[in-house]
N, C-alpha and C. Protein backbone atom coordinates (compact mmCIF):
# COMPACT_ATOMS: atom_id res chain seq x y z
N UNK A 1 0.83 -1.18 0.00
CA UNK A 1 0.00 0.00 0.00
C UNK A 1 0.87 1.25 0.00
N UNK A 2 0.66 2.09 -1.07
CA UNK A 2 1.42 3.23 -1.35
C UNK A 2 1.31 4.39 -0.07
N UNK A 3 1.88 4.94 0.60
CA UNK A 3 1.44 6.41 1.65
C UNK A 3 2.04 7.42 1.36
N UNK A 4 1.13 8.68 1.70
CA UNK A 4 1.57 9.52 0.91
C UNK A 4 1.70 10.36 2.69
N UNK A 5 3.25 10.98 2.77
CA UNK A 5 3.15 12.08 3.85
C UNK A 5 2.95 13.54 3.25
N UNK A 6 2.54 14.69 3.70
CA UNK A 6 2.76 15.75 3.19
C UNK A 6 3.99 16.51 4.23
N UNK A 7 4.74 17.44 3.92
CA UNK A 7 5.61 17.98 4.35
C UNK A 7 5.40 19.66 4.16
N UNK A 8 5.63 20.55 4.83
CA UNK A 8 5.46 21.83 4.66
C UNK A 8 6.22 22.56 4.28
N UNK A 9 6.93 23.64 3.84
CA UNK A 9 8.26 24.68 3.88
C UNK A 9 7.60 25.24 5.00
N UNK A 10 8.43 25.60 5.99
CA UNK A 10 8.48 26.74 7.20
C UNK A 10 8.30 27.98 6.63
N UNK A 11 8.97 28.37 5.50
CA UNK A 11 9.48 29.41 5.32
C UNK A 11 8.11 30.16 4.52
N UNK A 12 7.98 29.36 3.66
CA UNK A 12 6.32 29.89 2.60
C UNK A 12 5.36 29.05 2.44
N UNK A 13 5.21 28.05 3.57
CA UNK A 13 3.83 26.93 3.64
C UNK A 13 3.63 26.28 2.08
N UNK A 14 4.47 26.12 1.44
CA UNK A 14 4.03 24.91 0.11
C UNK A 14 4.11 23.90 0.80
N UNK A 15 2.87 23.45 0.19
CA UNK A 15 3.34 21.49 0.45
C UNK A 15 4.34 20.93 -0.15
N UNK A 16 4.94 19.89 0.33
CA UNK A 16 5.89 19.20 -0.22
C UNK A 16 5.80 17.67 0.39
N UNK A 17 5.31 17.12 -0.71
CA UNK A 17 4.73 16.09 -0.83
C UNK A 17 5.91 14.81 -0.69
N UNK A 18 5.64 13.56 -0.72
CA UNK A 18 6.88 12.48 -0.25
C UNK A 18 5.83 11.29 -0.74
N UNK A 19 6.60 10.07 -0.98
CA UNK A 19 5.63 8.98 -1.74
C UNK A 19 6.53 7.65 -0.90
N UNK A 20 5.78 7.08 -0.50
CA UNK A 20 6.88 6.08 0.39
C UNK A 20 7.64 6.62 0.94
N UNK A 21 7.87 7.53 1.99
CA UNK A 21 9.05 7.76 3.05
C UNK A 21 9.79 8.60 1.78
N UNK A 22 9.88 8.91 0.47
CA UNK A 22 10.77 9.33 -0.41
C UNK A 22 10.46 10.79 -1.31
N UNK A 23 10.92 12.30 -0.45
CA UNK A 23 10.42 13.02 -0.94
C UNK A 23 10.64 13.58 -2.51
N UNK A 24 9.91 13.95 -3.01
CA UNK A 24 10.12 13.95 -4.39
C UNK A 24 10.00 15.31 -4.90
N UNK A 25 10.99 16.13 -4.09
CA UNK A 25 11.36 17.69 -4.21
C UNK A 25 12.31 17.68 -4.10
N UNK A 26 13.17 19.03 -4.25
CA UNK A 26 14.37 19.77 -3.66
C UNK A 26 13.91 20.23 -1.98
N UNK A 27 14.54 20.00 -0.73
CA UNK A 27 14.13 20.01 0.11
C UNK A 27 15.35 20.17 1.34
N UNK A 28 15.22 21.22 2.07
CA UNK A 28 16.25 21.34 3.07
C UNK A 28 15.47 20.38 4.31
N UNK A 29 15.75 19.71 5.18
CA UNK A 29 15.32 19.54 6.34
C UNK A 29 16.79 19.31 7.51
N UNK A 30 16.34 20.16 8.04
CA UNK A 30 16.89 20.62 9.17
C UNK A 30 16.26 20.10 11.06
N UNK A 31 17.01 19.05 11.64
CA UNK A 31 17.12 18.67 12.92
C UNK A 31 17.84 19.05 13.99
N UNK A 32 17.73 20.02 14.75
CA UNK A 32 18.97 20.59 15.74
C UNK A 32 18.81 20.44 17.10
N UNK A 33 19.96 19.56 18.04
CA UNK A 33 19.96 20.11 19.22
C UNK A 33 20.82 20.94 19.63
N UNK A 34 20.11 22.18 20.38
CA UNK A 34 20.75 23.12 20.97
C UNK A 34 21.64 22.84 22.06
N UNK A 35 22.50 23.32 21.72
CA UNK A 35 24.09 22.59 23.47
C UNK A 35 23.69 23.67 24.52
N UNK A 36 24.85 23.52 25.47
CA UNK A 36 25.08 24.10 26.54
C UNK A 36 25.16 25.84 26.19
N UNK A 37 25.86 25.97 25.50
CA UNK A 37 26.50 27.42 24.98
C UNK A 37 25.41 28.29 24.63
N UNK A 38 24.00 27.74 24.56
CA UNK A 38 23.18 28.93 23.77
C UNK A 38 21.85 28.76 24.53
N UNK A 39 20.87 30.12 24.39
CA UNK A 39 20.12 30.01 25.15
C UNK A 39 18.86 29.50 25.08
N UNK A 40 18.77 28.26 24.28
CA UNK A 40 18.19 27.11 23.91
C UNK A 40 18.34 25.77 24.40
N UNK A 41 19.51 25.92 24.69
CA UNK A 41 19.80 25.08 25.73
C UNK A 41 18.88 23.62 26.24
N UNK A 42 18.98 22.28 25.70
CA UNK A 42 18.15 21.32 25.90
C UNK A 42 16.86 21.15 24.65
N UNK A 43 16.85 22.36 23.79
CA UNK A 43 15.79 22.29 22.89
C UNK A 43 16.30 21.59 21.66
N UNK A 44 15.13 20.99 20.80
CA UNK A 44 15.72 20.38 19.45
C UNK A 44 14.74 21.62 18.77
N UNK A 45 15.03 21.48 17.47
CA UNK A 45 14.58 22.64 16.65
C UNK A 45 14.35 21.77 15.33
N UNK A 46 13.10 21.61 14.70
CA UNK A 46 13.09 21.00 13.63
C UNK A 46 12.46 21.77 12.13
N UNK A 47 12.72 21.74 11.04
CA UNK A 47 11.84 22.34 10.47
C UNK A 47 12.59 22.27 8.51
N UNK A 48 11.57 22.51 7.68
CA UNK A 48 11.98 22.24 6.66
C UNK A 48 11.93 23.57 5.50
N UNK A 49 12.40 23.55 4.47
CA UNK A 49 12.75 24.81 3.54
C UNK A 49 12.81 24.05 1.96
N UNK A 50 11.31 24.85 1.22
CA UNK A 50 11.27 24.30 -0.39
C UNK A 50 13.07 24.82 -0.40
N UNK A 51 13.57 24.11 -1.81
CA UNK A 51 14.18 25.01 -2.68
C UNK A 51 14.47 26.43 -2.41
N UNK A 52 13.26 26.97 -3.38
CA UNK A 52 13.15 28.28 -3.00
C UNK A 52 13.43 29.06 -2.27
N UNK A 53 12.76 28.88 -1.26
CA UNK A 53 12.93 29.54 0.08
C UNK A 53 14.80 29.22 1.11
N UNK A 54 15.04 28.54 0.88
CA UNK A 54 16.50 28.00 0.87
C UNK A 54 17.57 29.21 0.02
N UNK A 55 17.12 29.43 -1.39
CA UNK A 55 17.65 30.40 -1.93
C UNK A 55 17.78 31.40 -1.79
N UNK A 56 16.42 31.77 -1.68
CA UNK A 56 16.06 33.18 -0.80
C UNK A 56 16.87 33.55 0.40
N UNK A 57 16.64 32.86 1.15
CA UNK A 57 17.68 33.12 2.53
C UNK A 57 18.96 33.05 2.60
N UNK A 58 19.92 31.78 1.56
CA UNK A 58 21.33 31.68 1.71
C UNK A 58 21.53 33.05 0.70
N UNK A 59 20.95 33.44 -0.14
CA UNK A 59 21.36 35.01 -0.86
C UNK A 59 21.51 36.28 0.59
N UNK A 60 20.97 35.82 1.47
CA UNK A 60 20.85 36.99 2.40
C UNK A 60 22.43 36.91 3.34
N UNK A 61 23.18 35.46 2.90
CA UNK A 61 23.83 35.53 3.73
C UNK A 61 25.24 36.39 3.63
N UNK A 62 25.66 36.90 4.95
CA UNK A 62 27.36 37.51 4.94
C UNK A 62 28.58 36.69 3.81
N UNK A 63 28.72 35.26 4.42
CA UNK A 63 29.55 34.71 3.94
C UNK A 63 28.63 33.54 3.33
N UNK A 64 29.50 33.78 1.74
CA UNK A 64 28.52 32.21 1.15
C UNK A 64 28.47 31.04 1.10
N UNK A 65 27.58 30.04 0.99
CA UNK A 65 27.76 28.99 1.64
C UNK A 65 28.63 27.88 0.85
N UNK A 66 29.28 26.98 1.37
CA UNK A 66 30.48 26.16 0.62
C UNK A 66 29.70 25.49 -0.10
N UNK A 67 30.05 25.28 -1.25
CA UNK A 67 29.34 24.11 -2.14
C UNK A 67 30.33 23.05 -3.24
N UNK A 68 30.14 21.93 -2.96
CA UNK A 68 30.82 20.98 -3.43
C UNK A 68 29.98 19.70 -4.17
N UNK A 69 30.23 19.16 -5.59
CA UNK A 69 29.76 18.20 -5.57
C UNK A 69 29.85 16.97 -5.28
N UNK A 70 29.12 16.06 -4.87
CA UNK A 70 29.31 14.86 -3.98
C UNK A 70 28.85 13.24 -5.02
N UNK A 71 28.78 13.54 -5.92
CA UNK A 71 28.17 12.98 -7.01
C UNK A 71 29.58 12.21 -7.85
């Protein structure tokens, strides 16, 4: 039996859809626990980013982000 999860972007609420456990987008997902050092301290932080919205934000950044292919 096929299942379908849906997945959200945080950033601009598209769905982002997955077919068997296997999402079938461009898709950041992001899992974090926060350490000792910050004032989060004990929290996990979870959350996901289309494409898009991924772009959008690493353009905003100071320093750009390393990119290598792994392929």
């Amino acid at each position: 039996m096929e299942t379908k999860k849906v997945l959200r972007c945080n950033g601009c609420g598209k769905n982002i859809s997955s077919e068997n456990g296997m999402i079938r987008e461009g898709v950041l997902q992001v899992d974090w626990n926060w350490g000792y050092f910050s004032e989060k301290d004990g929290e996990k932080h979870s959350f996901c980013l289309c494409e898009a919205c991924y772009d959008r934000i690493r353009k905003s950044f100071v320093l750009p982000v390393t990119v290598e292919d792994y392929l």
